[in-house]
N, C-alpha and C. Protein backbone atom coordinates (compact mmCIF):
# COMPACT_ATOMS: atom_id res chain seq x y z
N UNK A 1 -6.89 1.51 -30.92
CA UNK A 1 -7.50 0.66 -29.91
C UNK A 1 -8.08 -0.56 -30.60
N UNK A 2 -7.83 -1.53 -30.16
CA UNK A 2 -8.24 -3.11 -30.26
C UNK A 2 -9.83 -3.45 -30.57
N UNK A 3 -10.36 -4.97 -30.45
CA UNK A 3 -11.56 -4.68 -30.52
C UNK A 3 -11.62 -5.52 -28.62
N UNK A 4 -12.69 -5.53 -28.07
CA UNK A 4 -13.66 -5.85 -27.00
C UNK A 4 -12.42 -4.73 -25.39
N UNK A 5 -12.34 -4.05 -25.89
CA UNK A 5 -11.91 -3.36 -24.67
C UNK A 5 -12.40 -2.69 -24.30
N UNK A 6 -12.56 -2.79 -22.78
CA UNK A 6 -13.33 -2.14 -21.40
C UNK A 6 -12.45 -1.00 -20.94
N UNK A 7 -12.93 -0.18 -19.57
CA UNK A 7 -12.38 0.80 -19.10
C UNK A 7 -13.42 0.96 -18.38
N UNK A 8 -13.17 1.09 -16.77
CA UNK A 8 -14.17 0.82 -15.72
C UNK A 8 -14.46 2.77 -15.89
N UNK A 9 -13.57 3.73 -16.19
CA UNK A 9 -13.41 4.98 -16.07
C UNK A 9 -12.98 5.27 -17.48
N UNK A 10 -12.97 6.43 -17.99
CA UNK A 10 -12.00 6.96 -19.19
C UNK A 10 -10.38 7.10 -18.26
N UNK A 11 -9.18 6.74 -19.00
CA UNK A 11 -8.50 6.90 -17.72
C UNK A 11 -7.99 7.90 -18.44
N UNK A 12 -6.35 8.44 -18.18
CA UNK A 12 -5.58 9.79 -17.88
C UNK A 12 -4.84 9.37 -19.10
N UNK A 13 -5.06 9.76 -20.68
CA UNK A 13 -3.94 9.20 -21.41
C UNK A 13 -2.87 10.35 -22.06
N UNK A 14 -3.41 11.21 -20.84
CA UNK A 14 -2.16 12.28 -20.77
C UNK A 14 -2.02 13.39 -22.13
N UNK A 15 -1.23 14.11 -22.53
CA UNK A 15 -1.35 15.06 -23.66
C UNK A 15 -0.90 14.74 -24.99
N UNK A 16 -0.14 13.24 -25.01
CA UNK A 16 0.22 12.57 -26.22
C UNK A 16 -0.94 11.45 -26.31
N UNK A 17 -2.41 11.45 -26.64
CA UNK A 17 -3.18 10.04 -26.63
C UNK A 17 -2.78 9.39 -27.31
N UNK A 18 -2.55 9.98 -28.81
CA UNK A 18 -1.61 9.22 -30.08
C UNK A 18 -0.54 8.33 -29.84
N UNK A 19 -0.05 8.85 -28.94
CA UNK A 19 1.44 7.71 -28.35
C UNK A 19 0.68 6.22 -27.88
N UNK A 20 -0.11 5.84 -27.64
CA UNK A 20 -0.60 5.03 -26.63
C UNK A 20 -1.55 4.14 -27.84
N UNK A 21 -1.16 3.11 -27.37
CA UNK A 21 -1.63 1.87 -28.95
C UNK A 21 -2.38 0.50 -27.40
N UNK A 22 -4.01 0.09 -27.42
CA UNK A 22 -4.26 -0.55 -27.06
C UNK A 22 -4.56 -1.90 -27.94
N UNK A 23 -4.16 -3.04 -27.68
CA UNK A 23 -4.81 -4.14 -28.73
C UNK A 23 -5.82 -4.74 -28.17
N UNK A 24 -6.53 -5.96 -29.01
CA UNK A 24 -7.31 -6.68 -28.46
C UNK A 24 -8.17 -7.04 -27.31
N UNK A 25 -8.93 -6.80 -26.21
CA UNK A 25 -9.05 -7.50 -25.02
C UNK A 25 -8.51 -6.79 -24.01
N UNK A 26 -8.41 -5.74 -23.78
CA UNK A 26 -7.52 -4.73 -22.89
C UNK A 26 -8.51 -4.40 -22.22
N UNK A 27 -8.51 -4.49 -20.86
CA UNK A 27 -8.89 -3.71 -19.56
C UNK A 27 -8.49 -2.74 -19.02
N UNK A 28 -9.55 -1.31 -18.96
CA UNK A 28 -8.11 -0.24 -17.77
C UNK A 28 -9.15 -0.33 -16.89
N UNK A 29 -8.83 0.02 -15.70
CA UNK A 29 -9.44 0.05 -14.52
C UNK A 29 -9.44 1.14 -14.00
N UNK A 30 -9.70 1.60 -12.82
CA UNK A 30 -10.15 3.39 -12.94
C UNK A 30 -9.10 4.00 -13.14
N UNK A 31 -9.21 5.46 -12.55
CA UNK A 31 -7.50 6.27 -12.43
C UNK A 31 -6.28 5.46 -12.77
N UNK A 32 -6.02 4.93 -13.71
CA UNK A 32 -4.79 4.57 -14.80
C UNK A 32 -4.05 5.85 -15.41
N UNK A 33 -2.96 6.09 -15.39
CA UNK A 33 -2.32 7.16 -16.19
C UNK A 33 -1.53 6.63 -16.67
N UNK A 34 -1.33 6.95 -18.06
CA UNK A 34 -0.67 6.52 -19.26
C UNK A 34 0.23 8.35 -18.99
N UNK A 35 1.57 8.35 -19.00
CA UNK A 35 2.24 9.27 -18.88
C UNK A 35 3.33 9.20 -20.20
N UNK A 36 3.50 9.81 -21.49
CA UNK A 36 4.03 9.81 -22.96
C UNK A 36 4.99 10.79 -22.86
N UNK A 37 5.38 11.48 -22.09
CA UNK A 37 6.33 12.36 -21.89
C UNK A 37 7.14 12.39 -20.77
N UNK A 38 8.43 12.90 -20.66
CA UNK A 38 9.19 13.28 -19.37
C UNK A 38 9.02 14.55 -18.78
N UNK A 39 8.09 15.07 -18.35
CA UNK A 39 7.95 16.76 -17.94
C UNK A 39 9.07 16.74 -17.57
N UNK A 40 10.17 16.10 -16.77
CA UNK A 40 10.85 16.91 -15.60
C UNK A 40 12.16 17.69 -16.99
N UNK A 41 12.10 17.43 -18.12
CA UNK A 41 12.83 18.31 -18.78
C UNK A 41 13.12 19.88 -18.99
N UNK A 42 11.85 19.97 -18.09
CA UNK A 42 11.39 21.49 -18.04
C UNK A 42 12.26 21.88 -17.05
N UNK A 43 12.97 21.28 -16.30
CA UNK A 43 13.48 22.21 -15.20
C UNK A 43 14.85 22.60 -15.83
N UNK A 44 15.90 22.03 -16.94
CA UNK A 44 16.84 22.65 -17.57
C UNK A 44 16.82 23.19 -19.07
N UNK A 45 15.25 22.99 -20.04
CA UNK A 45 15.54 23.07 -21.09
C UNK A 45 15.48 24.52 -21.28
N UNK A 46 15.27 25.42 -20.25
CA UNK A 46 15.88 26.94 -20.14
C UNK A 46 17.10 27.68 -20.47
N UNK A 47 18.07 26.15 -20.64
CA UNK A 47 19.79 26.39 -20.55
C UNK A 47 19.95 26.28 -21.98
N UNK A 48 20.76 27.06 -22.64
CA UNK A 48 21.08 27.26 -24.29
C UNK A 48 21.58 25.10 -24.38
N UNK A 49 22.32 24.87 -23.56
CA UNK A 49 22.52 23.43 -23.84
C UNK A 49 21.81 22.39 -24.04
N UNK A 50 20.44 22.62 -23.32
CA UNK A 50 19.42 21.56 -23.06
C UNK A 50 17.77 21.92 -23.69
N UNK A 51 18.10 23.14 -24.44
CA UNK A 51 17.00 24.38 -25.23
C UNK A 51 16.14 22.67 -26.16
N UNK A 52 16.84 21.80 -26.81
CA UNK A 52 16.30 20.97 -27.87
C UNK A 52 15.48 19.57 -26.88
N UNK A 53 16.22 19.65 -26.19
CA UNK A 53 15.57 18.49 -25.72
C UNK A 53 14.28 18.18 -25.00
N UNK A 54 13.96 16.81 -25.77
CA UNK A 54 11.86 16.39 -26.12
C UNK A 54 12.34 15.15 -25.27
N UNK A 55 11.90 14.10 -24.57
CA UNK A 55 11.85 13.06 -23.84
C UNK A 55 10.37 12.30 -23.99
N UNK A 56 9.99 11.64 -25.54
CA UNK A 56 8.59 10.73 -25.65
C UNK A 56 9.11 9.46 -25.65
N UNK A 57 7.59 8.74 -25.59
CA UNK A 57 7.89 7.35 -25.61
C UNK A 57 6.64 6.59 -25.79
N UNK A 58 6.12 5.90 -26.81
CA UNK A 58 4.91 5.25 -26.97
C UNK A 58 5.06 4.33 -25.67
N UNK A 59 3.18 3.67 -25.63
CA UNK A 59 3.05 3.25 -24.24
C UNK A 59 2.32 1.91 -24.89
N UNK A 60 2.77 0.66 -25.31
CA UNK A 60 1.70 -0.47 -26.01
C UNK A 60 1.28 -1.64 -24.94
N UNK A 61 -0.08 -1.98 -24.83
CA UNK A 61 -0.63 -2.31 -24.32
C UNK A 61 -1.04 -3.69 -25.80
N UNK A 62 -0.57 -4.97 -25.63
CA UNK A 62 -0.90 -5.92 -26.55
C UNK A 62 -2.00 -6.80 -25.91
N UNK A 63 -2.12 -7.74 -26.76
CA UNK A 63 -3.82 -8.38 -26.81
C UNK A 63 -4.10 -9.29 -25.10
N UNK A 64 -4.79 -8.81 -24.22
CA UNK A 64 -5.15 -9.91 -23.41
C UNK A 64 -4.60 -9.32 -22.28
N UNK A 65 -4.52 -7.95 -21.64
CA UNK A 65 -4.10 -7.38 -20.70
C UNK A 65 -5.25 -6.67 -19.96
N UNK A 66 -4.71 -6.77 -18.56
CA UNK A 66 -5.75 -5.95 -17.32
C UNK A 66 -4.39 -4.98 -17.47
N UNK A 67 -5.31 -3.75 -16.63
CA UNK A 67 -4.18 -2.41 -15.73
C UNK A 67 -5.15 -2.08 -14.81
N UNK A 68 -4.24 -2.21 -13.76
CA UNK A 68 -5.18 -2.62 -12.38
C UNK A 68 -5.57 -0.85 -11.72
N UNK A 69 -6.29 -0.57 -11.18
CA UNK A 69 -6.74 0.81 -10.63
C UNK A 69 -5.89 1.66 -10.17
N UNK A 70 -5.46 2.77 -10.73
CA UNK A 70 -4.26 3.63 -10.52
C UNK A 70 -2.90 3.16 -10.42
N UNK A 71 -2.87 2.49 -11.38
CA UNK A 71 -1.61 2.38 -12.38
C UNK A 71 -1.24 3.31 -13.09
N UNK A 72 0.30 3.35 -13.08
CA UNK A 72 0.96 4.25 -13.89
C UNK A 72 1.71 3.86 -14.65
N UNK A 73 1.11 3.99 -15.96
CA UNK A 73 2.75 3.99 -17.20
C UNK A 73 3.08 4.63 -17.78
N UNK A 74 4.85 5.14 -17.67
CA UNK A 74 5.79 5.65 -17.89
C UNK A 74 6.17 5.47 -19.48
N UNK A 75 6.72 6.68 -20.15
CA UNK A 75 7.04 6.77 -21.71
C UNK A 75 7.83 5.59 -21.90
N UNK A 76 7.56 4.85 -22.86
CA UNK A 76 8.27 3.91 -23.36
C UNK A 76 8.09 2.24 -23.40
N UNK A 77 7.04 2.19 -22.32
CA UNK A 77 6.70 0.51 -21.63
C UNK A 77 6.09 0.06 -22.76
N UNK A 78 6.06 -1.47 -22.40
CA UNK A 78 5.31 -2.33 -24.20
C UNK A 78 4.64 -3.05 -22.69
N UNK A 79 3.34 -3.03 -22.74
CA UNK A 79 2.64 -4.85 -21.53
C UNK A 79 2.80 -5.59 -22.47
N UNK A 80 3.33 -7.11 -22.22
CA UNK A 80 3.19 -8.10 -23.10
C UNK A 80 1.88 -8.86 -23.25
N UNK A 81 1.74 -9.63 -24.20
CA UNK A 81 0.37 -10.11 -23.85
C UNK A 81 0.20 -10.82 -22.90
N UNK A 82 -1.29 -11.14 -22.79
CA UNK A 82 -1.70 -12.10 -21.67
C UNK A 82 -0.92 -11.51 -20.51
N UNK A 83 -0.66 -10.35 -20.02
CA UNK A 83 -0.49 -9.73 -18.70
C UNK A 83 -1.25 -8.87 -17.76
N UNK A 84 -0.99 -9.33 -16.57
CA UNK A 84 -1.85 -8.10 -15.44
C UNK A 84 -0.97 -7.11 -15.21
N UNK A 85 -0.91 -5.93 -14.92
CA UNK A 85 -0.16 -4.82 -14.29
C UNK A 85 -1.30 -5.02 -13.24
N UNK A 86 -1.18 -4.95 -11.34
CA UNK A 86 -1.61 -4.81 -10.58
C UNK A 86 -1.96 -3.31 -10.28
N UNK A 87 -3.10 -2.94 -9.08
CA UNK A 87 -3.16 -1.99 -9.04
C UNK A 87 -2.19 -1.30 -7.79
N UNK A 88 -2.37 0.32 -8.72
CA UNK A 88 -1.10 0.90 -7.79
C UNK A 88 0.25 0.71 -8.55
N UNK A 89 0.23 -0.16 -10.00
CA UNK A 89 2.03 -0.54 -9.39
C UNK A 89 2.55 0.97 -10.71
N UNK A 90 3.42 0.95 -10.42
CA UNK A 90 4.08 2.13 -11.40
C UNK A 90 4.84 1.51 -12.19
N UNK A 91 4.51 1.41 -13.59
CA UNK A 91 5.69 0.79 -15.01
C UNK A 91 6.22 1.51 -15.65
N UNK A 92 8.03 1.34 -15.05
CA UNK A 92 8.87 2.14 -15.94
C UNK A 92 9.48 0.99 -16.80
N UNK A 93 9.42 -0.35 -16.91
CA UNK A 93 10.01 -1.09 -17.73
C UNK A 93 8.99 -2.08 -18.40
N UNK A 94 9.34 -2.96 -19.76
CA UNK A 94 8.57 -3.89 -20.23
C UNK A 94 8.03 -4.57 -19.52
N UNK A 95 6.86 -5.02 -19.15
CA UNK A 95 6.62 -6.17 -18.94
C UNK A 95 6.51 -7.23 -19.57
N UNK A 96 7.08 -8.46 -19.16
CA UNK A 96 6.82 -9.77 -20.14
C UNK A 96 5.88 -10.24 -20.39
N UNK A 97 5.42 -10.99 -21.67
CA UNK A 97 4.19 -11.68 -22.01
C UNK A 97 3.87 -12.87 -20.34
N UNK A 98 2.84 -12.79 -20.65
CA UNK A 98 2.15 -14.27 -19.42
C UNK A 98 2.23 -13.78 -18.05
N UNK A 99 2.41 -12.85 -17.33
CA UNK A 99 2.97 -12.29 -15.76
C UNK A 99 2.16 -11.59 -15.39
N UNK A 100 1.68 -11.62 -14.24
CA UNK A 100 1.44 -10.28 -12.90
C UNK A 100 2.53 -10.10 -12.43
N UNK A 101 2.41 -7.97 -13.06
CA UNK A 101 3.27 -7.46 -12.48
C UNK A 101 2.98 -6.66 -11.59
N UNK A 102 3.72 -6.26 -10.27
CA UNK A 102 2.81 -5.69 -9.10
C UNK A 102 4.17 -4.51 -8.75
N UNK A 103 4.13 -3.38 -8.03
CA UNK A 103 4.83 -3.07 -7.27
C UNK A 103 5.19 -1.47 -8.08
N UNK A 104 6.57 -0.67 -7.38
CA UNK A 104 6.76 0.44 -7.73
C UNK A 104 8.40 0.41 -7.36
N UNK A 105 9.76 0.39 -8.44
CA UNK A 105 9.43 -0.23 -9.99
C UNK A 105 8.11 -1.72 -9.97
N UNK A 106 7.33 -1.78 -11.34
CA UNK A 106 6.22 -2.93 -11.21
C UNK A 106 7.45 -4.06 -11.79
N UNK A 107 7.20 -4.95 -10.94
CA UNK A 107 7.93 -6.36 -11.62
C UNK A 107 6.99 -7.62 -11.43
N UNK A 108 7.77 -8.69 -12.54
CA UNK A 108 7.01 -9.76 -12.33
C UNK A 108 6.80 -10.21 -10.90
N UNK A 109 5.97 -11.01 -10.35
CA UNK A 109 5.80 -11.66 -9.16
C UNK A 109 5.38 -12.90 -9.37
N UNK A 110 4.47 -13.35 -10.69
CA UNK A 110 4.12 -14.44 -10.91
C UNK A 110 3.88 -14.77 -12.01
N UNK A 111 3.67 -15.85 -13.03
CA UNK A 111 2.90 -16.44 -14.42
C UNK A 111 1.83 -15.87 -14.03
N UNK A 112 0.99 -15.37 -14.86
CA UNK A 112 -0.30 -15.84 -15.23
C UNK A 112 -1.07 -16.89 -14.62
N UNK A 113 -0.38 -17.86 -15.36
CA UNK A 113 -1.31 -19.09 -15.28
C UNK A 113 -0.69 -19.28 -13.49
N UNK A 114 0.12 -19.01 -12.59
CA UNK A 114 0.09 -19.05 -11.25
C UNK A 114 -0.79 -18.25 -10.83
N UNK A 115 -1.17 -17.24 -11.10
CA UNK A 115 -2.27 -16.10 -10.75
C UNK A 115 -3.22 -16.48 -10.93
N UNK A 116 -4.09 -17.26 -11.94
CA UNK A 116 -5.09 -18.13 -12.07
C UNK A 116 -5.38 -19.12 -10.88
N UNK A 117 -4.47 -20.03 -10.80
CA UNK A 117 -4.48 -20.81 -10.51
C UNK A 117 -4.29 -20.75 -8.25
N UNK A 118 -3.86 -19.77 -8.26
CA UNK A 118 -4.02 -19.00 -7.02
C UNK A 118 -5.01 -18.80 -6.98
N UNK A 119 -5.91 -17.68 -7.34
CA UNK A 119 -7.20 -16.82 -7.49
C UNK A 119 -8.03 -18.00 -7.70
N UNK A 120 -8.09 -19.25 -8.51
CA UNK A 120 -9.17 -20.15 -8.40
C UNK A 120 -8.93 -20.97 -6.36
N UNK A 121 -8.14 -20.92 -6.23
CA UNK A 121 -7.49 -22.28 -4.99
C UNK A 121 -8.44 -20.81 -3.84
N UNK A 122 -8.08 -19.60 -4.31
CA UNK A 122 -8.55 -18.48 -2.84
C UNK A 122 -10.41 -18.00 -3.46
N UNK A 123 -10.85 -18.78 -4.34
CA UNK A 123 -12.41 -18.95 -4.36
C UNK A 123 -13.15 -20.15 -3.92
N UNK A 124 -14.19 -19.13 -2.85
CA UNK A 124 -15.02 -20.32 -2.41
C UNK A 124 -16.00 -20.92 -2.81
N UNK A 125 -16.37 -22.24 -2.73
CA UNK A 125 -17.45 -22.87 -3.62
C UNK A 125 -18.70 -21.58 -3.71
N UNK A 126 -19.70 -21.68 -4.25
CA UNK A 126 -20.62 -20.16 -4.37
C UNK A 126 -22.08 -20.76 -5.48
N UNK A 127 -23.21 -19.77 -4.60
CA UNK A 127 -23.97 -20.45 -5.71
C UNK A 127 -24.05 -19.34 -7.08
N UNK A 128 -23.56 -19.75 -8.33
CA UNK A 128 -23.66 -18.82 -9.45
C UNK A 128 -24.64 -17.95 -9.76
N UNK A 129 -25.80 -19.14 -9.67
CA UNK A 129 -27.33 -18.37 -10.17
C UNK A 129 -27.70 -17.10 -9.12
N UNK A 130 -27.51 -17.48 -7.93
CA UNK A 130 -27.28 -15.95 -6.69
C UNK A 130 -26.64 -15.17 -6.45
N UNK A 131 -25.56 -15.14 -7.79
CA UNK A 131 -24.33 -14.27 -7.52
C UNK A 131 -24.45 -13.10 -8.73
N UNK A 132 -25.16 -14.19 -9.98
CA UNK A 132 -25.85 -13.30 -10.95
C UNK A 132 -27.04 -12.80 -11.43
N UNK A 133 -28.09 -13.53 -10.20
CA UNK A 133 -29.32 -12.81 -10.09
C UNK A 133 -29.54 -11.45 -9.28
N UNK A 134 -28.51 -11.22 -8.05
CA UNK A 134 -28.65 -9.75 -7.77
C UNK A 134 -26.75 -9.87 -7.02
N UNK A 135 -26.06 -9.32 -8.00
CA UNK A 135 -24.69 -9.50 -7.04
C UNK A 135 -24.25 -8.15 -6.15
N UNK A 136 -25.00 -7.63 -5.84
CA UNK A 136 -24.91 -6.63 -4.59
C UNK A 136 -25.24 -7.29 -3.47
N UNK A 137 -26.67 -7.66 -3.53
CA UNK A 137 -26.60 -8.38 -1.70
C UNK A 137 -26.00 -10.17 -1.72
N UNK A 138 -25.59 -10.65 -2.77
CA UNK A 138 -24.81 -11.99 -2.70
C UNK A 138 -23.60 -11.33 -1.80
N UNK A 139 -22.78 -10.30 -2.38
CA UNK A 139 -21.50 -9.72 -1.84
C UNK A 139 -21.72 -9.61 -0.60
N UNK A 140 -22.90 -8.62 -0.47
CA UNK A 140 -23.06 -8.61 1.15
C UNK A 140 -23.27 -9.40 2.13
N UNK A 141 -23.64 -10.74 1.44
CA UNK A 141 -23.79 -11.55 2.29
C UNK A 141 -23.08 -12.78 2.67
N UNK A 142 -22.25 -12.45 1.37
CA UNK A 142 -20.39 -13.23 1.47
C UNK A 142 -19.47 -13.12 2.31
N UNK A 143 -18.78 -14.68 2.67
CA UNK A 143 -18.15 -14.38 3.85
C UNK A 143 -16.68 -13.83 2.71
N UNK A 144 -15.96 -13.08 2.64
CA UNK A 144 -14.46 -12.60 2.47
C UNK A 144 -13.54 -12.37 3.14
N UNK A 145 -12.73 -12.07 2.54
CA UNK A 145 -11.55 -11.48 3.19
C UNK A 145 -11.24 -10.06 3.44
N UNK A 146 -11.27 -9.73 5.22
CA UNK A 146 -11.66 -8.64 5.12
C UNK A 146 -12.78 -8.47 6.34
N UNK A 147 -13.53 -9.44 5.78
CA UNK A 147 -15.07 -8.64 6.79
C UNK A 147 -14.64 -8.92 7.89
N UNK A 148 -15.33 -7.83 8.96
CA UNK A 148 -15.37 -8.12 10.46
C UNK A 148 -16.79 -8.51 10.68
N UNK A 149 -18.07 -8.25 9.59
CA UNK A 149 -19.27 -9.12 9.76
C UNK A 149 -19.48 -10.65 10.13
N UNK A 150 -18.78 -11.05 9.31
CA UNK A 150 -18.97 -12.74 9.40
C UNK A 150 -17.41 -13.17 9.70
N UNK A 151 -17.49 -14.77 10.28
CA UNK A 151 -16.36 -15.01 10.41
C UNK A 151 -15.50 -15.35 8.99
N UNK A 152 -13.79 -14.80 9.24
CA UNK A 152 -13.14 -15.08 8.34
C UNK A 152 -12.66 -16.39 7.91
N UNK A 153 -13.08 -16.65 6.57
CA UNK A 153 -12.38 -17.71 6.16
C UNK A 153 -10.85 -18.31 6.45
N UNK A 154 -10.20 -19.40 6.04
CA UNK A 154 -8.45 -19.36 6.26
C UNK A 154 -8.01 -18.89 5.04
N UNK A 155 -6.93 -17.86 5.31
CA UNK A 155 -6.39 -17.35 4.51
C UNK A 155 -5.97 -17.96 3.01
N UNK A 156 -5.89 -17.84 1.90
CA UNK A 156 -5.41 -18.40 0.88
C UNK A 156 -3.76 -18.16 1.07
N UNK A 157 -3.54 -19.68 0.31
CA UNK A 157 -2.09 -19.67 0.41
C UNK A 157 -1.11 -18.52 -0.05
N UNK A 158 -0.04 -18.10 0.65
CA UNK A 158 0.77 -16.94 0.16
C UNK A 158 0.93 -17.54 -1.26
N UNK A 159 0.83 -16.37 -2.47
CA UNK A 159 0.84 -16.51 -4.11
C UNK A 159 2.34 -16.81 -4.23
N UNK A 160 1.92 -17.69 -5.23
CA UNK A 160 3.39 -18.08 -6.28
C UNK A 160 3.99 -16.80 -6.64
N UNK A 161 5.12 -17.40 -6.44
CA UNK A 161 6.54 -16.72 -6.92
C UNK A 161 6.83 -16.92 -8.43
N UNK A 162 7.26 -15.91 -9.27
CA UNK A 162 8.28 -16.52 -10.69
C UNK A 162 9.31 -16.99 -10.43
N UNK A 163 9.56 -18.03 -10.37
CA UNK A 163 11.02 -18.44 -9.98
C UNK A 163 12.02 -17.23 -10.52
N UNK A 164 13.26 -16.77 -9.95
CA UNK A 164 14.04 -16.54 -10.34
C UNK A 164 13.97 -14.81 -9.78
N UNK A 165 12.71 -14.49 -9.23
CA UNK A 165 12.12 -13.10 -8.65
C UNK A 165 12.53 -12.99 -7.36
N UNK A 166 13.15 -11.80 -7.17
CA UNK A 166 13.29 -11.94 -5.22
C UNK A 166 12.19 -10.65 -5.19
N UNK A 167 11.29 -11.04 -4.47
CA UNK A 167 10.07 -10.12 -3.54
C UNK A 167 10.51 -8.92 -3.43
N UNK A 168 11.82 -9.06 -2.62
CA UNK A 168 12.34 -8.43 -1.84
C UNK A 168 13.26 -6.77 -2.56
N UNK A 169 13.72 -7.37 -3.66
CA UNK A 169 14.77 -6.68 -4.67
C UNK A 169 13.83 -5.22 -5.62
């Protein structure tokens, strides 16, 4: 493990911890499971043919990554740096350096720096010093997205695309 990394929870790093390499600046967020093995081998390695077979896979997490709240990664994934895994999404493949990846397979959806730059455009002006002198009742007393308390703001613009990503696929 890296140096300045958080973990809102201890998360799930499954029965291989050794497999699992965090660097630098890494965030996990709650219920994360890091999964280093294929259990489902168990259902034939009963058969004289399939008696040898092990299914591991280190899980690397490089410098400058979130893993969003009950995320799952699968034996073998590398996060690239400077990436989000969203929460919920399930990673059976690399993710690339610079991207939010969202979904189940998780794929890119956007840069980074579009995710920034979204997330700043869908924040509302705010006073700081009241947000970090008690930020429980600031929240509560924030209009968001979401509340049926106060009226809703206009929606932030639908998020950038990676070029070259279909949503849909």
């Amino acid at each position: 493990m890296g140096e300045g990394c958080r973990f809102a929870r201890i998360p799930t790093f499954g029965t291989e911890p050794y497999l699992i390499t965090l660097g630098n600046h890494v965030a996990i967020a709650s219920d994360v499971v890091f999964i280093t093995h294929d259990g489902g081998t168990f259902a034939f390695r009963h058969q004289e043919r399939y008696r040898k077979v092990i299914k591991y896979g280190r899980i690397n997490i490089l410098d400058n990554c979130v893993i969003g709240e009950r995320a799952i990664l699968l034996p073998g994934v590398t996060i690239g740096p400077n990436s989000v895994v969203a929460a919920g999404a399930v990673v059976s493949r690399n993710v690339p350096p610079g991207v939010l990846a969202a979904g189940n397979p998780a794929k890119p959806v956007m840069t980074l720096h579009q995710y920034a730059e979204w997330s700043l455009a869908s924040t509302p002006a705010y006073d700081e010093d009241a947000y970090h002198r008690d930020k429980k009742a600031f929240l509560m007393n924030m209009r968001m997205r979401g509340s049926s308390l106060k009226p809703r703001p206009a929606p932030p613009a639908e998020p950038p695309r990676v070029d070259g990503v279909d949503s849909e696929s």
